[in-house]
PDB file of N, CA and C in Angstrom:
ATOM      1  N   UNK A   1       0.169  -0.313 -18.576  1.00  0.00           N
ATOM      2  CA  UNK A   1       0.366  -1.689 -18.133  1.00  0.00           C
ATOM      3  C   UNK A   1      -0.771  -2.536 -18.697  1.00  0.00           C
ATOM      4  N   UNK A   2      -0.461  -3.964 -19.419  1.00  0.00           N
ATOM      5  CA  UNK A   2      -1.445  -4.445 -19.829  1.00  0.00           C
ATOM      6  C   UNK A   2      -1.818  -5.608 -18.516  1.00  0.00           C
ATOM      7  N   UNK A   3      -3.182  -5.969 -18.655  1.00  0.00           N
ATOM      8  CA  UNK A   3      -3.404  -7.344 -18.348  1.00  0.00           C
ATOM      9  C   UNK A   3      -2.305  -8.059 -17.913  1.00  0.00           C
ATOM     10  N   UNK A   4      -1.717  -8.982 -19.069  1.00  0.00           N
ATOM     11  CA  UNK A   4      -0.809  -9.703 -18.509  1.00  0.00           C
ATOM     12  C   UNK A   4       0.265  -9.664 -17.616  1.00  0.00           C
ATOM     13  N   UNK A   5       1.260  -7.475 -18.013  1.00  0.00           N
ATOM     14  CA  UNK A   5       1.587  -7.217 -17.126  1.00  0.00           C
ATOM     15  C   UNK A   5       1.725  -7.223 -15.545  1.00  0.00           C
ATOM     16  N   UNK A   6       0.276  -7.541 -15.202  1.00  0.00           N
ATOM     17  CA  UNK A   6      -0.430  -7.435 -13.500  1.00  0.00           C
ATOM     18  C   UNK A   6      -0.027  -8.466 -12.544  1.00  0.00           C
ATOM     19  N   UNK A   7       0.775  -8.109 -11.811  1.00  0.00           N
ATOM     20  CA  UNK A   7       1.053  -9.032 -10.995  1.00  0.00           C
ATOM     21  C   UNK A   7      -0.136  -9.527 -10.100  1.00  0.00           C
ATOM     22  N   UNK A   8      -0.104 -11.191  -9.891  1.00  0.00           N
ATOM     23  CA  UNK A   8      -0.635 -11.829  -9.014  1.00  0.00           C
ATOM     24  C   UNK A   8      -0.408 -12.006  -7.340  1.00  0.00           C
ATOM     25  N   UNK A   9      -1.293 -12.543  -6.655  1.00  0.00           N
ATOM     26  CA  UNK A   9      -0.868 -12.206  -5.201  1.00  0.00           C
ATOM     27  C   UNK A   9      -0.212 -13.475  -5.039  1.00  0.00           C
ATOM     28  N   UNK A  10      -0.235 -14.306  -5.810  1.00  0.00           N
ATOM     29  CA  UNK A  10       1.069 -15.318  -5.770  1.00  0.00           C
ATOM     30  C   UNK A  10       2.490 -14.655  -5.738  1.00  0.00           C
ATOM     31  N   UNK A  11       2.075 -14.275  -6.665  1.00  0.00           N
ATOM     32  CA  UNK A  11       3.889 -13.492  -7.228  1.00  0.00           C
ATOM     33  C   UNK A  11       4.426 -13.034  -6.189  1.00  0.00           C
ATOM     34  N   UNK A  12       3.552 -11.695  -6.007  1.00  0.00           N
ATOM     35  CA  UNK A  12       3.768 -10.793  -4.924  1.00  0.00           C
ATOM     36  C   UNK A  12       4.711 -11.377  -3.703  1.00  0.00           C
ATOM     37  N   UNK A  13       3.990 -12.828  -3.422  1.00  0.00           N
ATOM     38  CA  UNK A  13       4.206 -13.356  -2.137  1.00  0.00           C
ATOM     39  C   UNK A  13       5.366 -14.293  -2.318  1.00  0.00           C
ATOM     40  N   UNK A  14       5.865 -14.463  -3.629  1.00  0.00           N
ATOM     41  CA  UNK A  14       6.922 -15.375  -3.805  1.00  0.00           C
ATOM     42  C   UNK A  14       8.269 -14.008  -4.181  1.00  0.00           C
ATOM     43  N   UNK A  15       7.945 -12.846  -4.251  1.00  0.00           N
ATOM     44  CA  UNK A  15       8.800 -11.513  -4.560  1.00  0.00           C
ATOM     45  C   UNK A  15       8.959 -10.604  -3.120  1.00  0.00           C
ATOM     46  N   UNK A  16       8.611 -11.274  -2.181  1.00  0.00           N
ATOM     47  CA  UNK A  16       8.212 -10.547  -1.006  1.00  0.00           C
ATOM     48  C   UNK A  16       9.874 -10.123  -0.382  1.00  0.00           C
ATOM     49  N   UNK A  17      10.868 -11.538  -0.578  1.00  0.00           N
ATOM     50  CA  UNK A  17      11.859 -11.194   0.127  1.00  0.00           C
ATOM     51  C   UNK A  17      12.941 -10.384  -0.514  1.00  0.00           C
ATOM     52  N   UNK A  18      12.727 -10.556  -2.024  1.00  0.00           N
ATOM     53  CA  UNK A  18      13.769 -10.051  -2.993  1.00  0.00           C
ATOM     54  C   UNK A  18      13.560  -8.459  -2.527  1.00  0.00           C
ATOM     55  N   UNK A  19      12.035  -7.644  -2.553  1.00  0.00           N
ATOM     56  CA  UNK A  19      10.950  -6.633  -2.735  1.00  0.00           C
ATOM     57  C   UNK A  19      12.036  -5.972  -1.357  1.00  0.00           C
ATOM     58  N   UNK A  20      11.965  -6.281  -0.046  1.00  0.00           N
ATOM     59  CA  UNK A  20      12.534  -6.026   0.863  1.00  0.00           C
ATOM     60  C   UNK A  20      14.439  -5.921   0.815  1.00  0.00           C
ATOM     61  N   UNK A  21      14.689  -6.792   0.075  1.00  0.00           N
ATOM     62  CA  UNK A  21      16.701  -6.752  -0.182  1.00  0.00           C
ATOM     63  C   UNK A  21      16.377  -5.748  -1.000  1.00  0.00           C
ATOM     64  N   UNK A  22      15.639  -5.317  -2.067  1.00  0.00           N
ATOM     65  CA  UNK A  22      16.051  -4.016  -2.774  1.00  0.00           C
ATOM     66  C   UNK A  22      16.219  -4.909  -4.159  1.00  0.00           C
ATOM     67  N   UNK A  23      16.487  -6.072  -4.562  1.00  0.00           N
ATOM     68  CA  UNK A  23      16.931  -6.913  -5.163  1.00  0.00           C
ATOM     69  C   UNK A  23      16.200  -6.742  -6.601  1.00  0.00           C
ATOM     70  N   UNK A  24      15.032  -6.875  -6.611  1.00  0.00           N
ATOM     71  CA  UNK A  24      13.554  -6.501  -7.908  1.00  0.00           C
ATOM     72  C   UNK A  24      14.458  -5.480  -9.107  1.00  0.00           C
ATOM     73  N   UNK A  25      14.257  -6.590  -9.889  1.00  0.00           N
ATOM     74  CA  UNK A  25      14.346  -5.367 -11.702  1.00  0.00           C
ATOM     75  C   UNK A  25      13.223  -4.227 -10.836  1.00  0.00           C
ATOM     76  N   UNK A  26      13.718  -3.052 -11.654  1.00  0.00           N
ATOM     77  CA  UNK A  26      13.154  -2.210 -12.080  1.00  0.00           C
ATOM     78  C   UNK A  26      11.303  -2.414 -12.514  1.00  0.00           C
ATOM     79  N   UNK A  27      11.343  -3.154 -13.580  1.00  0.00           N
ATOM     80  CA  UNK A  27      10.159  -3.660 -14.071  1.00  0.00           C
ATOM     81  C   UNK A  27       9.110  -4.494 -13.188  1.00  0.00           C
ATOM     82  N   UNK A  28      10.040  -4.987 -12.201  1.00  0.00           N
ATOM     83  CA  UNK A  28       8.773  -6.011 -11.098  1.00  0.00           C
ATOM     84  C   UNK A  28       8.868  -5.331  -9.908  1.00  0.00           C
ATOM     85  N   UNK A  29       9.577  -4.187  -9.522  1.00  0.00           N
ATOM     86  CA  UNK A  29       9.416  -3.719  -8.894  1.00  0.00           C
ATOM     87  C   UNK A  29       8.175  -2.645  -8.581  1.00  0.00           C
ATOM     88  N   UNK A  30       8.045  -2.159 -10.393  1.00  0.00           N
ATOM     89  CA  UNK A  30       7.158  -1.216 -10.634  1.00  0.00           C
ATOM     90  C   UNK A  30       5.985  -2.227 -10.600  1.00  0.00           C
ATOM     91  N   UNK A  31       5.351  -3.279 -11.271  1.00  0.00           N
ATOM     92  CA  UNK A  31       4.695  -4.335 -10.739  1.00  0.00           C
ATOM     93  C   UNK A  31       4.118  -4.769  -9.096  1.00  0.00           C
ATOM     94  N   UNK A  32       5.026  -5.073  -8.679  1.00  0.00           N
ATOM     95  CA  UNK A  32       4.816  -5.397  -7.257  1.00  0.00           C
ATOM     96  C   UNK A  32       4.133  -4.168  -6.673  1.00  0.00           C
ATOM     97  N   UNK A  33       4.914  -2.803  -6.876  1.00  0.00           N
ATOM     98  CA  UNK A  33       4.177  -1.331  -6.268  1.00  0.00           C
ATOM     99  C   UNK A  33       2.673  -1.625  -6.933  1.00  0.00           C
ATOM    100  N   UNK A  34       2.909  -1.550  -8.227  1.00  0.00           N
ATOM    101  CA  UNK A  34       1.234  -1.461  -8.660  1.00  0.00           C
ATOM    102  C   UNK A  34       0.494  -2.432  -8.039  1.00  0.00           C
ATOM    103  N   UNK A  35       0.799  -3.735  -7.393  1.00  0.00           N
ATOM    104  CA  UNK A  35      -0.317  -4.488  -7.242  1.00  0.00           C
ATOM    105  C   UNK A  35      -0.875  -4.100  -5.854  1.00  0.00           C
ATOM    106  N   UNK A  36       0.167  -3.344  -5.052  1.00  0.00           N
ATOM    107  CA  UNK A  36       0.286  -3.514  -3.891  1.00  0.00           C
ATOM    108  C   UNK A  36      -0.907  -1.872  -3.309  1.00  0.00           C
ATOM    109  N   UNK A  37      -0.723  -0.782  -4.773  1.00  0.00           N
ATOM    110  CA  UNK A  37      -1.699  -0.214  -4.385  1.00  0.00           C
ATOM    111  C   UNK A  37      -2.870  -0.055  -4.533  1.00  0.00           C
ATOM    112  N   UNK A  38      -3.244  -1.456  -4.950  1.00  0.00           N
ATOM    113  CA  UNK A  38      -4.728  -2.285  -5.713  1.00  0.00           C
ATOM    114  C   UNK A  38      -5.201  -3.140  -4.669  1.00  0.00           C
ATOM    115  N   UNK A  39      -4.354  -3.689  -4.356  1.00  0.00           N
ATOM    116  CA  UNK A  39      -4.850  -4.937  -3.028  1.00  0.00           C
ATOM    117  C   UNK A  39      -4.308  -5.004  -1.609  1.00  0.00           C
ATOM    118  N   UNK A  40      -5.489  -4.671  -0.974  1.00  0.00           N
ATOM    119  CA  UNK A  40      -5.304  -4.786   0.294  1.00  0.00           C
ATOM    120  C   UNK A  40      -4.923  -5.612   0.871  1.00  0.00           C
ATOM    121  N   UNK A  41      -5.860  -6.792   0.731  1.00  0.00           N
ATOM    122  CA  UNK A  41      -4.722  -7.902   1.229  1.00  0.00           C
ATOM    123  C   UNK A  41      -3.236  -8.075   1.779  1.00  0.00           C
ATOM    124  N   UNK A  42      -2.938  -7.902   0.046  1.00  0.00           N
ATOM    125  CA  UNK A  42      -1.234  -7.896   0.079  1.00  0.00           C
ATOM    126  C   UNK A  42      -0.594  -6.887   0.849  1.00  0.00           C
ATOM    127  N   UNK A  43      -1.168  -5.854   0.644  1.00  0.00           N
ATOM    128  CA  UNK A  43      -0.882  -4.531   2.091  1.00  0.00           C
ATOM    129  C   UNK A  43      -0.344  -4.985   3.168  1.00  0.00           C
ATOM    130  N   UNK A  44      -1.781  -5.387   3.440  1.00  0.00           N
ATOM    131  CA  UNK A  44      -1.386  -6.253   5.288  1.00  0.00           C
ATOM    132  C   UNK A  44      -0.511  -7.304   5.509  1.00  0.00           C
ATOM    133  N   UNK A  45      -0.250  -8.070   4.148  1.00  0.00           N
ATOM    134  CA  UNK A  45       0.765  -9.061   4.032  1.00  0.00           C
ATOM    135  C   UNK A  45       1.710  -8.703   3.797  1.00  0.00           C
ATOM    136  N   UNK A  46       2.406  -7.727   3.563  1.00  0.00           N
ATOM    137  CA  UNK A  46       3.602  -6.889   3.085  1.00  0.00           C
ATOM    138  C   UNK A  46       3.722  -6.523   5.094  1.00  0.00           C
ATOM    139  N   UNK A  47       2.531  -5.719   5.447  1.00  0.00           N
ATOM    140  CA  UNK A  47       3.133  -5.305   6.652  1.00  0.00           C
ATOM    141  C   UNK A  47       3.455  -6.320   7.722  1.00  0.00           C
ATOM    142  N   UNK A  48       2.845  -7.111   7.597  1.00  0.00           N
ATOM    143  CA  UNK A  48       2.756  -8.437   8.483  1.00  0.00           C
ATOM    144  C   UNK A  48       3.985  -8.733   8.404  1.00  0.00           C
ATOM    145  N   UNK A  49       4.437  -9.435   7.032  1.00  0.00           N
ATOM    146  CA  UNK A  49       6.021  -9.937   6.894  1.00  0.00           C
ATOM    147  C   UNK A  49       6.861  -8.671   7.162  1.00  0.00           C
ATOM    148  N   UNK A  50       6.617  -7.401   6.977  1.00  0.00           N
ATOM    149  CA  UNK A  50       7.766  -6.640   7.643  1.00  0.00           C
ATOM    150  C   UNK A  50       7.856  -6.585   9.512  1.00  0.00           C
ATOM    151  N   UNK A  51       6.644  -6.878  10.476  1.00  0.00           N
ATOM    152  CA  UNK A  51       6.792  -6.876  11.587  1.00  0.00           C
ATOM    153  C   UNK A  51       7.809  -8.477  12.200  1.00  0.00           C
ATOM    154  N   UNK A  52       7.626  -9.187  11.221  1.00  0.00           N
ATOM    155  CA  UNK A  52       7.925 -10.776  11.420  1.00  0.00           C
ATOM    156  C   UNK A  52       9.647 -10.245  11.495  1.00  0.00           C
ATOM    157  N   UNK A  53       9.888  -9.973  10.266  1.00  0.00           N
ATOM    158  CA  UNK A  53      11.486  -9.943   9.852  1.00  0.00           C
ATOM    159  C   UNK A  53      12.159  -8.720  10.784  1.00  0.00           C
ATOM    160  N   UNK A  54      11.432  -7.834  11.582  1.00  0.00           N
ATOM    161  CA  UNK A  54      12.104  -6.758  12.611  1.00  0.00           C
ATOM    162  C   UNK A  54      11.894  -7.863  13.719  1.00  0.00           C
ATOM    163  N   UNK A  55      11.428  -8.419  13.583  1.00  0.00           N
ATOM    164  CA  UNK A  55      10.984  -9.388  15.276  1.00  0.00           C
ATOM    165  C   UNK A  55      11.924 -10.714  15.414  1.00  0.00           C
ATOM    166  N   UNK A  56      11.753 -11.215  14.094  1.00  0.00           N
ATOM    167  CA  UNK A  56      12.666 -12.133  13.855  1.00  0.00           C
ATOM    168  C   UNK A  56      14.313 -11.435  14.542  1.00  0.00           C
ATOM    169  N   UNK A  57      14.496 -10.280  13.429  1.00  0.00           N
ATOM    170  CA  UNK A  57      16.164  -9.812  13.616  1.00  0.00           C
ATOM    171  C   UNK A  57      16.696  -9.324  14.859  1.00  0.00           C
ATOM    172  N   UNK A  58      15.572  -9.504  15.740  1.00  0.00           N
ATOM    173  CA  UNK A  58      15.901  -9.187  16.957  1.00  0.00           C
ATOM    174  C   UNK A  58      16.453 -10.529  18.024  1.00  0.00           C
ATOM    175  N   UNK A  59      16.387 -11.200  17.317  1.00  0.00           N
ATOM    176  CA  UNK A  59      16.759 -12.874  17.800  1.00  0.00           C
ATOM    177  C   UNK A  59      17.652 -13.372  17.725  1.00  0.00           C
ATOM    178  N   UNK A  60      18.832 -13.674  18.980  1.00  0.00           N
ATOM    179  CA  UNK A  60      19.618 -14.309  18.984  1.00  0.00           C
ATOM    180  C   UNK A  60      19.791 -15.952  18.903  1.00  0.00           C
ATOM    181  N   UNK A  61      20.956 -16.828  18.313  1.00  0.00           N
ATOM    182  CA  UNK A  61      20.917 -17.782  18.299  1.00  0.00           C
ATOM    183  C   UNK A  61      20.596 -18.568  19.842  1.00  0.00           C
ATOM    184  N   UNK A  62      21.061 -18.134  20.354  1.00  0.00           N
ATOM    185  CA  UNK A  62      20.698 -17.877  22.240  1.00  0.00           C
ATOM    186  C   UNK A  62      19.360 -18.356  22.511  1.00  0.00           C
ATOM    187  N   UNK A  63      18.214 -17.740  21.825  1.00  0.00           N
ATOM    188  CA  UNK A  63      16.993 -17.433  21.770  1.00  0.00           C
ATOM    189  C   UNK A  63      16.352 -18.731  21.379  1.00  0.00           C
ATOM    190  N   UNK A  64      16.806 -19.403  20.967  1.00  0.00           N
ATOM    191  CA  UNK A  64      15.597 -20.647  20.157  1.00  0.00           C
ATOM    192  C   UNK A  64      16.226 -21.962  20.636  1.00  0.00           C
ATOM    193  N   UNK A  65      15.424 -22.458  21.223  1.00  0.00           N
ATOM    194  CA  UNK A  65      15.468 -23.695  21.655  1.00  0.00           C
ATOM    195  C   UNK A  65      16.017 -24.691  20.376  1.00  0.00           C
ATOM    196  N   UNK A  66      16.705 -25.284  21.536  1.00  0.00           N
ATOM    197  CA  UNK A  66      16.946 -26.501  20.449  1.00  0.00           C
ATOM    198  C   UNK A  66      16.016 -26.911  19.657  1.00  0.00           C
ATOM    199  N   UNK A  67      14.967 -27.678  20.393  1.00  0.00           N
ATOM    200  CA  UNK A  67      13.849 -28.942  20.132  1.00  0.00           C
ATOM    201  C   UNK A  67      13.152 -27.556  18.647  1.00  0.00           C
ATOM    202  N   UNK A  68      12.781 -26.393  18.817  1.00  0.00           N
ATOM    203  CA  UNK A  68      12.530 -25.361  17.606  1.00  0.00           C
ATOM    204  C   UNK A  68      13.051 -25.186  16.403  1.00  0.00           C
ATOM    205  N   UNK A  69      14.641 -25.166  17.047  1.00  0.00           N
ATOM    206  CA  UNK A  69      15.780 -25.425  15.528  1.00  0.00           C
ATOM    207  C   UNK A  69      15.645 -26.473  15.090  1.00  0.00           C
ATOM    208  N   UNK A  70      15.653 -27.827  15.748  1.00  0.00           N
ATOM    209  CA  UNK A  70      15.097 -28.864  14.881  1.00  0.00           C
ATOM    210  C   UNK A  70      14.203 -28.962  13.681  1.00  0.00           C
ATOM    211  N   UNK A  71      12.819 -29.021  14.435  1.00  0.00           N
ATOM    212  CA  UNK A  71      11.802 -28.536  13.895  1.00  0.00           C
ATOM    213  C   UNK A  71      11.906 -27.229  12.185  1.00  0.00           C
ATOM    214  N   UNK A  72      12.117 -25.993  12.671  1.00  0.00           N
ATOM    215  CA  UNK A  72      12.315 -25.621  12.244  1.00  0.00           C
ATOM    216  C   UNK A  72      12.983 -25.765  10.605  1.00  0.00           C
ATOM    217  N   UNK A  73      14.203 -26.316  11.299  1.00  0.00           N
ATOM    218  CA  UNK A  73      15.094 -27.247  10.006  1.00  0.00           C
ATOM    219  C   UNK A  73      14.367 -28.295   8.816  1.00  0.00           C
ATOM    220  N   UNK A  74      13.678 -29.343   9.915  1.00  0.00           N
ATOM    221  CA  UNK A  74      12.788 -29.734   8.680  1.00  0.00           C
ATOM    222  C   UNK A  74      12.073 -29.672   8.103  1.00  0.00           C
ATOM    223  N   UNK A  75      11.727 -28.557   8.570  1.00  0.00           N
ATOM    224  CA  UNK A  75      10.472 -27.580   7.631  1.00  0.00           C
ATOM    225  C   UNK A  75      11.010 -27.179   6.811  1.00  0.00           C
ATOM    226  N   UNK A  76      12.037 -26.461   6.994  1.00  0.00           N
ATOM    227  CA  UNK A  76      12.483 -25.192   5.592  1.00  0.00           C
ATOM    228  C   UNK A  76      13.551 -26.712   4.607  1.00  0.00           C
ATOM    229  N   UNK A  77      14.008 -28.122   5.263  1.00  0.00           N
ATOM    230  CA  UNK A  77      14.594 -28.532   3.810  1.00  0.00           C
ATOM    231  C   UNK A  77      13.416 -28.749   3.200  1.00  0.00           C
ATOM    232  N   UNK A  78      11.887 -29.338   3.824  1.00  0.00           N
ATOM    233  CA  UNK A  78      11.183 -29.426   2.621  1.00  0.00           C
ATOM    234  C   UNK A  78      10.443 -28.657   1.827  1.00  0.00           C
ATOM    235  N   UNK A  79      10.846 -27.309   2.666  1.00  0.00           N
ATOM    236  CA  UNK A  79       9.454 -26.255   1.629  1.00  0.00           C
ATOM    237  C   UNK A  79       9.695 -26.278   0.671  1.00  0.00           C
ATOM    238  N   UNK A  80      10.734 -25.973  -0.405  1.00  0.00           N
ATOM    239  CA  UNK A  80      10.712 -26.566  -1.858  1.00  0.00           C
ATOM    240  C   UNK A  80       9.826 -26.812  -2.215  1.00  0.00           C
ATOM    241  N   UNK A  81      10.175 -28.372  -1.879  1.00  0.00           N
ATOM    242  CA  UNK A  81       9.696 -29.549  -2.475  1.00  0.00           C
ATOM    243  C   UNK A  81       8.123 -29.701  -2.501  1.00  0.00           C
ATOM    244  N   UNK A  82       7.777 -28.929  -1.578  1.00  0.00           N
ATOM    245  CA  UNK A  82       6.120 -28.653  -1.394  1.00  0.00           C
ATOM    246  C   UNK A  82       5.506 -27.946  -2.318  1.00  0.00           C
TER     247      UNK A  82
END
């Protein structure tokens, strides 16, 4: 793997949800593993977002307040754009 090859902890964190669907080429998959057994960080950020998304999926629509879904909503139309 060269240099340029090396994934960043940007990447990582923008590959986080694909990394989890199974979704990742081959090639960034092998990437993402390599960075992931270099940096700790991303470790704990890998495990972190996996406790979120079991905690999350445990949540019914039932579960979240209105005044939250609101909220919520206009957060995620603008993350994009951010």
């Amino acid at each position: 793997m060269t240099p340029t090859d090396e994934m960043s902890c940007r990447e990582l964190v923008e590959l986080v949800t694909e990394y989890f669907e199974g979704t990742l080429a081959a090639a960034d998959r092998a990437r993402f593993e390599a960075h992931l057994a270099g940096c700790r960080a991303c470790r704990a950020y890998l495990a972190q977002m996996r406790l979120t998304v079991d905690a999350l999926g445990r949540l019914s629509e039932q579960d979240v307040e209105p005044d939250a879904e609101a909220a919520l909503r206009r957060a995620f139309r603008g993350w994009k754009r951010a």
